[in-house]
Protein backbone atom coordinates (compact mmCIF):
# COMPACT_ATOMS: atom_id res chain seq x y z
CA UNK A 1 -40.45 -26.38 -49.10
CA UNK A 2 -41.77 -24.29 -46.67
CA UNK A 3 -39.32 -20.85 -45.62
CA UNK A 4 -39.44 -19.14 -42.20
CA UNK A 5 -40.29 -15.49 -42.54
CA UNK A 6 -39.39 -14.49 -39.08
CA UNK A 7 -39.00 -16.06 -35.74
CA UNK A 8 -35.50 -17.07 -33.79
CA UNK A 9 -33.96 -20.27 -33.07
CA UNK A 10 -32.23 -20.74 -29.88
CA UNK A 11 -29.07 -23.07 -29.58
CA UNK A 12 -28.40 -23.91 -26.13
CA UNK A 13 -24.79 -25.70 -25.98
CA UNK A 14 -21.87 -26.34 -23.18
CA UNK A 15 -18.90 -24.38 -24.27
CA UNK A 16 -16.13 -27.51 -25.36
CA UNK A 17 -13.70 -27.16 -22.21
CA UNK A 18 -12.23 -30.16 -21.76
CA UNK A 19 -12.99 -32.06 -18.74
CA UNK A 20 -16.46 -31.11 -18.71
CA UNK A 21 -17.30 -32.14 -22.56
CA UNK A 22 -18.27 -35.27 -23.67
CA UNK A 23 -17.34 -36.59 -20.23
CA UNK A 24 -18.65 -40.38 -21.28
CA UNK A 25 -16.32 -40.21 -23.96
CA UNK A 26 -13.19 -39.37 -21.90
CA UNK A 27 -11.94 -42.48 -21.07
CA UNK A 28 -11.77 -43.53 -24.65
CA UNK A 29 -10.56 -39.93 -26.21
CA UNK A 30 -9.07 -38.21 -23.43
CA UNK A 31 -10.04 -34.70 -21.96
CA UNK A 32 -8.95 -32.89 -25.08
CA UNK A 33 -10.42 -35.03 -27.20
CA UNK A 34 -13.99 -34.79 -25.70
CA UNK A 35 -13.42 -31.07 -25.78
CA UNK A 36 -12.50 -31.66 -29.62
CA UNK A 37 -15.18 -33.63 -30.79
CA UNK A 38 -17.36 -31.35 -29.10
CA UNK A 39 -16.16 -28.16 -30.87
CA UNK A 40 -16.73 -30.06 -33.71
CA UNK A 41 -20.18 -31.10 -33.22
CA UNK A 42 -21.44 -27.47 -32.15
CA UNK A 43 -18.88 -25.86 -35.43
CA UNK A 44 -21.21 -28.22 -37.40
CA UNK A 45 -24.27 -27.45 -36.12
CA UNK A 46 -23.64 -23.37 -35.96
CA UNK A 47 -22.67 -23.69 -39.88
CA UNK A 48 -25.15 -25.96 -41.05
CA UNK A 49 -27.78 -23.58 -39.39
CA UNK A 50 -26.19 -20.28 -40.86
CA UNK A 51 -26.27 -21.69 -44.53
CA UNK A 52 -29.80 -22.65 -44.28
CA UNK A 53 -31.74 -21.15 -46.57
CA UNK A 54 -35.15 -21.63 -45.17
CA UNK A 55 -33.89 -20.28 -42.29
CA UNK A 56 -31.89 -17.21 -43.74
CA UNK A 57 -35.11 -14.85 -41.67
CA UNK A 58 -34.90 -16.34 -39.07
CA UNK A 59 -32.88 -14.25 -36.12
CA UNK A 60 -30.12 -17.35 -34.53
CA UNK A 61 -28.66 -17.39 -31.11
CA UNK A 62 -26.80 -18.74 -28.76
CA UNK A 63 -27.30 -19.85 -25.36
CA UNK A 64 -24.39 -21.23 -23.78
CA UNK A 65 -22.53 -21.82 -20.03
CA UNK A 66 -20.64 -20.95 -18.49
CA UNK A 67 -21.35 -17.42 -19.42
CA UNK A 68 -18.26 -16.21 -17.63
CA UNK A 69 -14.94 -14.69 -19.66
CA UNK A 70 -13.57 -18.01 -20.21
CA UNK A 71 -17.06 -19.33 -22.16
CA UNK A 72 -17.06 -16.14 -23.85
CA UNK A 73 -13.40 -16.52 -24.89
CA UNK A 74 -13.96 -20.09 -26.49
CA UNK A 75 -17.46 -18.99 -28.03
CA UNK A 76 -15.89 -16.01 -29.42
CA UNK A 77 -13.01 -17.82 -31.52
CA UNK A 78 -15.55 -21.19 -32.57
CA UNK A 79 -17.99 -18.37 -33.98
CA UNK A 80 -14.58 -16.42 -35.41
CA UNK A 81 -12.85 -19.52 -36.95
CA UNK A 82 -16.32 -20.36 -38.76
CA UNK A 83 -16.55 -16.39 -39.58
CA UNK A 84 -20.01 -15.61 -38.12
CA UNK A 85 -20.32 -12.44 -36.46
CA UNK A 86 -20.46 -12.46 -32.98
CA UNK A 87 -23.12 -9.52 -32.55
CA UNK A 88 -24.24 -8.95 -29.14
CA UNK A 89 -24.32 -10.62 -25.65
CA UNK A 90 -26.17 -10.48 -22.89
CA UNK A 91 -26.25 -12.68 -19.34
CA UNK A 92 -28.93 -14.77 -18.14
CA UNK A 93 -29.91 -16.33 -15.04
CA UNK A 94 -31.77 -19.82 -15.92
CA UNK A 95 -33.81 -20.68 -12.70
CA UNK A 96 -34.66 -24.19 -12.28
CA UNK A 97 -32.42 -27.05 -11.34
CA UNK A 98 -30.03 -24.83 -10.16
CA UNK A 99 -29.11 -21.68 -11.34
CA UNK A 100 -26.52 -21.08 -14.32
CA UNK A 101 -25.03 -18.07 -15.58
CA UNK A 102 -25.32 -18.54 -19.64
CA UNK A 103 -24.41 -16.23 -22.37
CA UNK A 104 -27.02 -15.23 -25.18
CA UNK A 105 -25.18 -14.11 -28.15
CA UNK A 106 -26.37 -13.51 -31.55
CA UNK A 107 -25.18 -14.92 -34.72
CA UNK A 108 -25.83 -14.85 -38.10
CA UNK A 109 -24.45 -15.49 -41.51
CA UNK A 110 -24.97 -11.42 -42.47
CA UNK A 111 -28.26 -11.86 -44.62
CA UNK A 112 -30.07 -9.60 -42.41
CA UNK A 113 -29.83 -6.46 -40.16
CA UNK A 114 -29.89 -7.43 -36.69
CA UNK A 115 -31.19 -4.59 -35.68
CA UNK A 116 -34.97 -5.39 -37.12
């Protein structure tokens, strides 16, 4: 097995808002649904990233839009309910297609000090 010894990994995800998640998916689930079925992919994703043991060094964040209060909000309780820290934010301004206000937010499952 091979462990990282320091680094980051970047998750870049839509906060779940329904009517803007999983739009293909809509028709069959419904708004909320989408919105549900993505919370649930990105819960999964967070968790199975956090309890990672070759990746317990590694500093994790998340990159996610809209970075307005509302994204925040939802980010906020997803990272709560699965009780990882939500440890500092930050906005950014992505240039390219068009430009999108994201949040960067630090998580982790506690196995290191953020600050190093």
């Amino acid at each position: 097995k091979v462990y990282a010894t320091e680094g980051a990994l970047i998750l870049v995800a839509k906060c779940p808002i329904p009517g803007s998640s999983k739009t293909r998916l809509s028709g069959l689930i419904g708004d909320d649904g989408s919105a549900h079925l993505a919370k649930a992919m990105l819960s999964d994703l967070l968790i199975t990233l956090s309890h990672e043991p070759r990746l317990s060094h590694v500093k994790k964040f998340l990159l996610y839009a809209p970075g307005d209060q509302r994204g925040e909000f939802i980010m906020k309780n997803i990272l709560s309910f699965l009780t990882l820290p939500f440890v500092s934010s930050s906005t950014v301004q992505a240039d390219g297609l068009g430009t999108r206000k994201c949040k960067e937010n630090s998580y982790d499952q506690g196995k290191r000090n953020v600050n190093d």
